[in-house]
N, C-alpha and C. Protein backbone atom coordinates (compact mmCIF):
# COMPACT_ATOMS: atom_id res chain seq x y z
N UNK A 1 90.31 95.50 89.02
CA UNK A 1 89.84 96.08 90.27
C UNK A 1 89.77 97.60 90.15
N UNK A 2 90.64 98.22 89.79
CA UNK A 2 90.82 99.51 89.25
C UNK A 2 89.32 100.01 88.59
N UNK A 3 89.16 99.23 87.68
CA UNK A 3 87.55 99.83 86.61
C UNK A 3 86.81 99.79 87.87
N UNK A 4 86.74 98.88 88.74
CA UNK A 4 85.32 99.13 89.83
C UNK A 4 85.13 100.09 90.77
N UNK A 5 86.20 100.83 90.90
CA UNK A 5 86.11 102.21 91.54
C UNK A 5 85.36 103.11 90.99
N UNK A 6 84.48 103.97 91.46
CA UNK A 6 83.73 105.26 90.79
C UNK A 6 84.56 105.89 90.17
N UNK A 7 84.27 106.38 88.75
CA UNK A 7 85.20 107.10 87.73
C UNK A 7 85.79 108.17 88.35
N UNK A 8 84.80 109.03 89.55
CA UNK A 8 85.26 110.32 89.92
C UNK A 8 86.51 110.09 90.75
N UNK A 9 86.49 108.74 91.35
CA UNK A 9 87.23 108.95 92.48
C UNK A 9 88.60 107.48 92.50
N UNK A 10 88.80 107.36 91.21
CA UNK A 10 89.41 106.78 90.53
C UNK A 10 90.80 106.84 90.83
N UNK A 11 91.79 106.33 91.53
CA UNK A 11 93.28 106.63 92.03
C UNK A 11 93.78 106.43 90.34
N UNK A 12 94.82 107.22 90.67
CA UNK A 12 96.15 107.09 89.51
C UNK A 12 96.48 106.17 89.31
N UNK A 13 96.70 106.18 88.06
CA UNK A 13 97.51 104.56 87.61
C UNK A 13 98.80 104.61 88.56
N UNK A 14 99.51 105.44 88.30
CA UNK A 14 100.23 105.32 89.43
C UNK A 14 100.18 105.04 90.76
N UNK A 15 99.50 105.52 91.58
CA UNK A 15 99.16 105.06 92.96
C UNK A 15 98.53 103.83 92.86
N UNK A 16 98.03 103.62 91.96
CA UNK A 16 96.89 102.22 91.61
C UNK A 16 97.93 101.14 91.80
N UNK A 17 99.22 101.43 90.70
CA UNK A 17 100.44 100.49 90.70
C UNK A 17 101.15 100.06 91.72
N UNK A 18 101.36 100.80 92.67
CA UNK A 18 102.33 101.22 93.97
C UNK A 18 101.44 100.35 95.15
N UNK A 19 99.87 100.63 95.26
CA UNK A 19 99.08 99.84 96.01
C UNK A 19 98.93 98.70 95.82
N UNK A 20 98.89 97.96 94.58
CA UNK A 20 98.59 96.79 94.24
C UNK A 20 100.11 95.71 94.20
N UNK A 21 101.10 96.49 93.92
CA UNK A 21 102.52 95.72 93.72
C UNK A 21 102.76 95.65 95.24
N UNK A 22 102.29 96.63 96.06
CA UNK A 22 102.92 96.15 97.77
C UNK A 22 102.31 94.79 98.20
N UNK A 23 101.66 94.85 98.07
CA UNK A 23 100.31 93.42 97.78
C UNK A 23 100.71 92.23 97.24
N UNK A 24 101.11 92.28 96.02
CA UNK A 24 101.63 91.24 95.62
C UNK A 24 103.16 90.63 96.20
N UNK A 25 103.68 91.79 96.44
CA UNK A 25 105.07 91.37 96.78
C UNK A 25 104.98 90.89 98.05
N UNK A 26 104.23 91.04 98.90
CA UNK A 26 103.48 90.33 100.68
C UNK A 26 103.61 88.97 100.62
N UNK A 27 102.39 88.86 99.45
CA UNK A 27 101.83 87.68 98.94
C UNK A 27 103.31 86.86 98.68
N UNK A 28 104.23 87.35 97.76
CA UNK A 28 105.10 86.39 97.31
C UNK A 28 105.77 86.10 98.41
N UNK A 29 106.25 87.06 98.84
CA UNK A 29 107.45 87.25 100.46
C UNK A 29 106.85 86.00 101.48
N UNK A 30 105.31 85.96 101.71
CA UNK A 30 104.38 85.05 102.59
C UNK A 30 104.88 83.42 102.33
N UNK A 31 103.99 83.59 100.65
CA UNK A 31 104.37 81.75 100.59
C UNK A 31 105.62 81.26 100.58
N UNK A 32 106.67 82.52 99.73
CA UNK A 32 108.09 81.24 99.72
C UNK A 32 108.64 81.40 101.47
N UNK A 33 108.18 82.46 101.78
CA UNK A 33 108.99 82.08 103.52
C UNK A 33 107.82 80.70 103.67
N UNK A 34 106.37 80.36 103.89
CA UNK A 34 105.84 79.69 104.06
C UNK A 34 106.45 78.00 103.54
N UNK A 35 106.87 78.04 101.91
CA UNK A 35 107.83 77.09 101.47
C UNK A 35 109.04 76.75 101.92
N UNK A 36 109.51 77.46 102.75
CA UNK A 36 111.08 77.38 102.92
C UNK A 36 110.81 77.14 104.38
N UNK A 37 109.97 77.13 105.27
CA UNK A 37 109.65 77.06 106.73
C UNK A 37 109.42 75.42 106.79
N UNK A 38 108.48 75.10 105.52
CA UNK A 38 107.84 73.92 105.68
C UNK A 38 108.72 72.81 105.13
N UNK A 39 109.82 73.10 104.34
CA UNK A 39 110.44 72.23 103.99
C UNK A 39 111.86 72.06 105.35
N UNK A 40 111.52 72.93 106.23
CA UNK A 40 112.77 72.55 107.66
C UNK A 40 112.21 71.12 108.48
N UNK A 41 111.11 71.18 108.55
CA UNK A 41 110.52 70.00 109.14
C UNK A 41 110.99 68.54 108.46
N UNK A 42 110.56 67.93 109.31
CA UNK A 42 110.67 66.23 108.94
C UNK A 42 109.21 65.46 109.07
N UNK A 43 108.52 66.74 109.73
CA UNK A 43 106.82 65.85 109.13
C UNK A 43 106.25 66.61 107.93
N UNK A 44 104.76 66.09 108.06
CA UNK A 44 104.72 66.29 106.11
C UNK A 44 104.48 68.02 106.17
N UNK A 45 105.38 68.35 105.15
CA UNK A 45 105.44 69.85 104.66
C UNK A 45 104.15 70.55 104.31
N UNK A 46 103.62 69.53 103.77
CA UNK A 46 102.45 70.62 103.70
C UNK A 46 101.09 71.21 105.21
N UNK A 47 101.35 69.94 105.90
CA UNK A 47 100.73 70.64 106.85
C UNK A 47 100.65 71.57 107.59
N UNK A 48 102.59 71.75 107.67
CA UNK A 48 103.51 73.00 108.49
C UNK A 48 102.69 74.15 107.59
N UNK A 49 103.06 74.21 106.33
CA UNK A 49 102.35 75.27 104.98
C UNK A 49 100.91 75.37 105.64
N UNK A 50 99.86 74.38 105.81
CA UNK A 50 98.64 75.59 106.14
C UNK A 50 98.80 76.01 107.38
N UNK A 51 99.55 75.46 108.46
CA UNK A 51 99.62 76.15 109.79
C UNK A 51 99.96 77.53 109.70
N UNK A 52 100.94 77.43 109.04
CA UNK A 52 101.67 78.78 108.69
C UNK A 52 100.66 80.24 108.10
N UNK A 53 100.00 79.24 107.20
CA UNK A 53 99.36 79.91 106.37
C UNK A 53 98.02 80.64 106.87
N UNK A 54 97.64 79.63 108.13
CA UNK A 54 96.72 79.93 108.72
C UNK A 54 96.83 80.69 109.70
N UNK A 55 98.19 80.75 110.26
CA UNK A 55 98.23 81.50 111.73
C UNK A 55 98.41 83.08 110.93
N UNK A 56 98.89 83.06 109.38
CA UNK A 56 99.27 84.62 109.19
C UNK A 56 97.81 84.85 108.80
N UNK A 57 96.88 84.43 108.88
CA UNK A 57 95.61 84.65 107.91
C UNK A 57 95.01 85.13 109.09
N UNK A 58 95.36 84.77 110.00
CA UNK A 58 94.33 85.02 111.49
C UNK A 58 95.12 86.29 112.28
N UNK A 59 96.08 85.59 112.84
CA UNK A 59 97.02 86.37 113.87
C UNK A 59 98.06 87.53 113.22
N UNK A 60 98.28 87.30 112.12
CA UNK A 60 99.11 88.28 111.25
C UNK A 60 97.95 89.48 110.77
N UNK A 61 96.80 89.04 110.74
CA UNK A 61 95.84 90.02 110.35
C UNK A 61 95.05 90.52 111.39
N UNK A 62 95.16 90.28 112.43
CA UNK A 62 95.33 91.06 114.17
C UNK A 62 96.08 91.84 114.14
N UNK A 63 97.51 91.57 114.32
CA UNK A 63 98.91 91.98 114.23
C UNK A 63 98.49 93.22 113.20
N UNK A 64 98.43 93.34 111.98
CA UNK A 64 98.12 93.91 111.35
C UNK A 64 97.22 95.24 111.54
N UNK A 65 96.32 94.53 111.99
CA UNK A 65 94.76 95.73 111.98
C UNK A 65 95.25 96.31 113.89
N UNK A 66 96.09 95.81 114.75
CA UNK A 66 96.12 96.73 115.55
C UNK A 66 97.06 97.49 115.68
N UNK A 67 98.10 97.57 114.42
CA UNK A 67 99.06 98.15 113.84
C UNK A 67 98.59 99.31 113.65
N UNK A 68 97.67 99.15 112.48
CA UNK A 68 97.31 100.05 111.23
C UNK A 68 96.34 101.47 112.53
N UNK A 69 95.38 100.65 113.55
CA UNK A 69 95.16 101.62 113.92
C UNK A 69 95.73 102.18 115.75
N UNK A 70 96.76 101.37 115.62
CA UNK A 70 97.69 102.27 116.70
C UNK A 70 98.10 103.31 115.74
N UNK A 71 98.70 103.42 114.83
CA UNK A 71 99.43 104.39 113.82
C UNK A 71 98.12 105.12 113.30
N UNK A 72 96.99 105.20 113.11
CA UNK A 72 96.24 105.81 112.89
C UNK A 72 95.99 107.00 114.00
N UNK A 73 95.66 106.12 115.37
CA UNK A 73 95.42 107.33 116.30
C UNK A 73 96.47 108.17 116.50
N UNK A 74 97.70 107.42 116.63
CA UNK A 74 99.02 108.67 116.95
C UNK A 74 99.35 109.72 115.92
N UNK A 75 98.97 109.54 114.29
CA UNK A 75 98.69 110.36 113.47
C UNK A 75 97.33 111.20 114.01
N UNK A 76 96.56 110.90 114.05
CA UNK A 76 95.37 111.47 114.85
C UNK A 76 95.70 112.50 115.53
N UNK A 77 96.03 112.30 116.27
CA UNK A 77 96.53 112.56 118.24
C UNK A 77 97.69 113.97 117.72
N UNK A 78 98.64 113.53 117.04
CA UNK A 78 99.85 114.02 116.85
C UNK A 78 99.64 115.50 115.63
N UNK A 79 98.46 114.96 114.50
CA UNK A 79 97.86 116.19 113.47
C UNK A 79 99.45 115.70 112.36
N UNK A 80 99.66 114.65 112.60
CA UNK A 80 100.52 114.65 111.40
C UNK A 80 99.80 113.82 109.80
N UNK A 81 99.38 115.47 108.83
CA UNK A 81 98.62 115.54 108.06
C UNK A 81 99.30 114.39 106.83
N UNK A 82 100.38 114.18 106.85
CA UNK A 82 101.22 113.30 105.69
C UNK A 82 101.18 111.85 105.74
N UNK A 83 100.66 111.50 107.10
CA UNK A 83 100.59 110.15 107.19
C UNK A 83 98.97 109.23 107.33
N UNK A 84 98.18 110.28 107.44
CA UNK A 84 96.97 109.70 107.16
C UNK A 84 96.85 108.56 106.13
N UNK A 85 96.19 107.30 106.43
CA UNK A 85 96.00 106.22 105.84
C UNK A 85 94.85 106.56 104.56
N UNK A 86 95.59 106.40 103.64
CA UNK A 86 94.43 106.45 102.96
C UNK A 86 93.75 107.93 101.83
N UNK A 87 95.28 108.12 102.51
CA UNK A 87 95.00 109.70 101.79
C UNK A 87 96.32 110.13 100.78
N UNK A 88 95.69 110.42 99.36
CA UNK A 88 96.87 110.35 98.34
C UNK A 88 97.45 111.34 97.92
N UNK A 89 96.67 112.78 98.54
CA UNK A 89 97.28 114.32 98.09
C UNK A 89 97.01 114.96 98.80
């Protein structure tokens, strides 16, 4: 994913690392809570697993995006230059 960025504007391996490992570690944190939710039940586990899977895919990514830009505007609003999304220096 890294190579498909424009060469000029190419993040650090470092920041590259730091962005992509928060990501993965979501991902892992997601399914085994998702595994460990679905195996509390006594009906079939896997169905609990896509419910789960589905309500974070939908409603967790609401949750999410009206997160990201409540905290956007109050950075906004507020001129606090360090917390801009998206910005690496």
């Amino acid at each position: 994913k890294r190579f498909k960025e424009p060469k000029e504007e190419r993040r650090p391996w470092r920041i590259w690392f730091y962005d992509t490992s928060k990501q993965a570690i979501g991902a892992l944190f997601i399914h085994f809570a998702n595994v460990f939710l679905s195996d509390l039940t006594e009906e079939d586990p896997c169905s609990l697993y896509l419910i789960n899977f589905i309500l974070d895919a939908t409603l967790g990514m609401l949750l999410i995006w009206l997160g990201v830009n409540v905290v956007s505007w109050v950075v906004q609003r507020q001129k606090y230059t360090y917390l801009v999304f998206g910005e690496y220096g």
